[in-house]
Protein backbone atom coordinates (compact mmCIF):
# COMPACT_ATOMS: atom_id res chain seq x y z
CA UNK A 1 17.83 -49.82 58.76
CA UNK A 2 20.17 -50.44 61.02
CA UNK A 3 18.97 -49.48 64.90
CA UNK A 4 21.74 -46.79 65.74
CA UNK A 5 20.13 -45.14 62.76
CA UNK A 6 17.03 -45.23 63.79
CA UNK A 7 17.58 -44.17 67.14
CA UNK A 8 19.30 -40.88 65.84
CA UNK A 9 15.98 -40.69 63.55
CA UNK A 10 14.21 -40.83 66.44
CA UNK A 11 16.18 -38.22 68.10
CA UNK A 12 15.95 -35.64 64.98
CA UNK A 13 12.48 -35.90 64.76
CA UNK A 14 11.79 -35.08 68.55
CA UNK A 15 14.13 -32.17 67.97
CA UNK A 16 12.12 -31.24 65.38
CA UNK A 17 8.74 -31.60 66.98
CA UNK A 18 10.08 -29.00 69.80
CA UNK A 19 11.55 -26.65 67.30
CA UNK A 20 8.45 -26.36 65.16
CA UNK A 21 6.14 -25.67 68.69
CA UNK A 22 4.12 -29.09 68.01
CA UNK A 23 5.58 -30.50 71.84
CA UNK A 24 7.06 -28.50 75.15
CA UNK A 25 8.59 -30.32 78.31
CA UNK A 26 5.44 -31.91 79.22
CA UNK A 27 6.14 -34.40 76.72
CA UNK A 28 9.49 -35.04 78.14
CA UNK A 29 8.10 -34.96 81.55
CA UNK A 30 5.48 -37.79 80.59
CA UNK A 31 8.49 -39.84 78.88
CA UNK A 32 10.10 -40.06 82.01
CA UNK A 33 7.15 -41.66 83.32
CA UNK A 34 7.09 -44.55 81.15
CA UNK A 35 9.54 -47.32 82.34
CA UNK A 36 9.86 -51.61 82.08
CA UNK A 37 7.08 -51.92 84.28
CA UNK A 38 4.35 -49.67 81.72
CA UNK A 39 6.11 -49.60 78.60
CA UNK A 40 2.81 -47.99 76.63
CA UNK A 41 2.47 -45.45 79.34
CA UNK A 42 2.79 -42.88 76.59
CA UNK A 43 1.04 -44.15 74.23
CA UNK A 44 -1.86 -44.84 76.35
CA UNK A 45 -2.02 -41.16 77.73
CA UNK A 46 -1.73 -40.19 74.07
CA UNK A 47 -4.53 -41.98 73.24
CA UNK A 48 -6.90 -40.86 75.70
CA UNK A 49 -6.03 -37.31 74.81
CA UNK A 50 -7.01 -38.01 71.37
CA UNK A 51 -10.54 -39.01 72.98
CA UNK A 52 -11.31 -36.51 74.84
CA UNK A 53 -10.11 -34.46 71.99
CA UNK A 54 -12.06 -35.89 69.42
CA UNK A 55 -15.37 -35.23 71.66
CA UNK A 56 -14.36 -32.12 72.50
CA UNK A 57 -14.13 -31.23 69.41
CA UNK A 58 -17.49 -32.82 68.09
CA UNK A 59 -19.20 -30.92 71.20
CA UNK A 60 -17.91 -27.44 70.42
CA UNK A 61 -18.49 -27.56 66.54
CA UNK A 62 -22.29 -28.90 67.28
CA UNK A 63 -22.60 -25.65 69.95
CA UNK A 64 -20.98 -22.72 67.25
CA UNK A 65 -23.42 -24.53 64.99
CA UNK A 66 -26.46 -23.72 67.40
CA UNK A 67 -28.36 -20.60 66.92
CA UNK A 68 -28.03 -18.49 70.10
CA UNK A 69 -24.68 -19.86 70.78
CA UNK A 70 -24.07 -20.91 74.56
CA UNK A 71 -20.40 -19.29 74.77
CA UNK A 72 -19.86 -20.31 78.25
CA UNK A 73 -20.71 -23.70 77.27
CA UNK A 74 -18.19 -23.38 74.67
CA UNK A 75 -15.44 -21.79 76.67
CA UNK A 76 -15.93 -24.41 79.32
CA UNK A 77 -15.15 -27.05 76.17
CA UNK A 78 -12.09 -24.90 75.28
CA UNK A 79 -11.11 -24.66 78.42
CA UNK A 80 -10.70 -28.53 79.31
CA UNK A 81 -8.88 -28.86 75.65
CA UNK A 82 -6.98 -26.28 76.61
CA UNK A 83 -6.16 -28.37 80.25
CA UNK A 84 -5.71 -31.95 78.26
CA UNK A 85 -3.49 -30.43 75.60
CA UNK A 86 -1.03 -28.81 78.21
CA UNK A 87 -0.87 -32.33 80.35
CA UNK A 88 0.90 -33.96 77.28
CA UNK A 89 2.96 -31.10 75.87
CA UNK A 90 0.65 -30.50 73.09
CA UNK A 91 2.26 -26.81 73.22
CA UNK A 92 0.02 -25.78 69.35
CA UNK A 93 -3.02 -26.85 70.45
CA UNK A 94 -2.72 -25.60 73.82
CA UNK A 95 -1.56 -21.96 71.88
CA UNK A 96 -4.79 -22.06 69.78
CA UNK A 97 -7.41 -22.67 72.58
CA UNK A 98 -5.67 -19.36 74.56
CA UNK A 99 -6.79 -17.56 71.17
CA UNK A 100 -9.71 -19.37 71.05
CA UNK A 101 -11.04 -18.76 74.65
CA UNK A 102 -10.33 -15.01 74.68
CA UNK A 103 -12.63 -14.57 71.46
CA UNK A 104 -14.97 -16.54 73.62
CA UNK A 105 -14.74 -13.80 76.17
CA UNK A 106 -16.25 -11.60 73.50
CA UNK A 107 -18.92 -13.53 72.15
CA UNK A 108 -17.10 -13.21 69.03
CA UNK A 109 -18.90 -16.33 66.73
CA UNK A 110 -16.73 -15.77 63.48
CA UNK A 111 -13.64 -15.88 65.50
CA UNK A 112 -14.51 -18.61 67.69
CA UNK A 113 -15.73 -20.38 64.18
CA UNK A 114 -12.33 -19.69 62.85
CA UNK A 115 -10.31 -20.86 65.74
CA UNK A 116 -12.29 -24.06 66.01
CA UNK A 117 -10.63 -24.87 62.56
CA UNK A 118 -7.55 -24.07 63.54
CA UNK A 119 -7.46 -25.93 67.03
CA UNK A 120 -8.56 -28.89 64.62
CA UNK A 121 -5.79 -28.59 62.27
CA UNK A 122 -3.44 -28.08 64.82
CA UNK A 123 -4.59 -31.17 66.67
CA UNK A 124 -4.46 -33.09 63.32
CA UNK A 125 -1.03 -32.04 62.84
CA UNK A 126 -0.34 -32.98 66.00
CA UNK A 127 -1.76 -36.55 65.87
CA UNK A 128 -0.01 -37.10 62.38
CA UNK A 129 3.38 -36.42 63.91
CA UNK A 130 2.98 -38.65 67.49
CA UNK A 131 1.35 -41.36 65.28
CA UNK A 132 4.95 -40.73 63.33
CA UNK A 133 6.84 -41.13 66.63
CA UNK A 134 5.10 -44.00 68.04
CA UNK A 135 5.55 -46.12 64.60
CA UNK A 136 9.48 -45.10 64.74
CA UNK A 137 10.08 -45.98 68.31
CA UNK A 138 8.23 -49.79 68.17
CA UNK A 139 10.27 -50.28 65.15
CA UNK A 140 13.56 -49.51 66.91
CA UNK A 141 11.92 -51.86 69.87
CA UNK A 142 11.41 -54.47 67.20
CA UNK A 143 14.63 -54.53 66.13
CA UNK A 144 15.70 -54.68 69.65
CA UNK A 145 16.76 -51.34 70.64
CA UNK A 146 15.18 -48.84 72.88
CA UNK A 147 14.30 -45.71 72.92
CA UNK A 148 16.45 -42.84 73.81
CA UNK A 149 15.95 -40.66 76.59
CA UNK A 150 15.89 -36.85 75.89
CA UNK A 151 17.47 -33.70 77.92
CA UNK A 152 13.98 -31.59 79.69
CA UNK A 153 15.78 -28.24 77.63
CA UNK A 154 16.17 -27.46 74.03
């Protein structure tokens, strides 16, 4: 595949990762970041989202599993998901931890049980489709193009 090609790949499937609510201008705003000098920039971000997300993640499914459930505890947990997810433009997560924290609120264990698996599918979505992105963009860098920038407004 040719590189123009891929680079208007590239572009569809950002267009489609806004459209579908999976990124907002964060994402955009953490692109812009990235230059010559820390070409990985994303990436690296990314990565320590994923992290933080994955302990997150172990830590509030080990609390709703505790009798007596601490939901402060929890909500603090949500909360700084909540926090990481908005700093990359992680705009479905970020929507599922609002849900998530008001069911918190009202010590609502079913809900909060049910939102965890949703925040985790969402965040498994979302990894799936960056892990997508990232693949497409060093293959257009391997074949010696780069990466197009994209307008802050869709």
């Amino acid at each position: 595949m040719e590189v123009g090609q891929m680079q208007r790949q590239w572009v569809d499937y950002m267009r489609s990762l806004f459209m579908e609510g999976f990124l907002d201008d964060q994402f955009l705003q953490l692109q812009q970041l990235q230059d010559e000098s820390n070409p990985d920039f994303v990436v690296e971000v990314v990565s320590l989202f994923y992290e933080d997300s994955e302990k997150l993640l172990n830590d509030l499914t080990k609390t709703l599993d505790t009798k007596g459930t601490d939901f402060k505890r929890v909500d603090a947990h949500v909360h700084q998901l909540k926090g990481s997810s908005s700093s990359i433009g992680a705009q479905r997560v970020k929507n599922a931890c609002i849900a998530f924290r008001n069911f918190c609120e009202e010590h609502n264990i079913e809900e909060c049980l049910r939102c965890l698996q949703q925040v985790k599918q969402e965040y498994c979505f979302l990894k799936n489709k960056l892990e997508t992105l990232f693949r497409l963009e060093q293959q257009i860098v391997a074949a010696g193009g780069s990466i197009p920038m994209m307008e802050l407004s869709f």
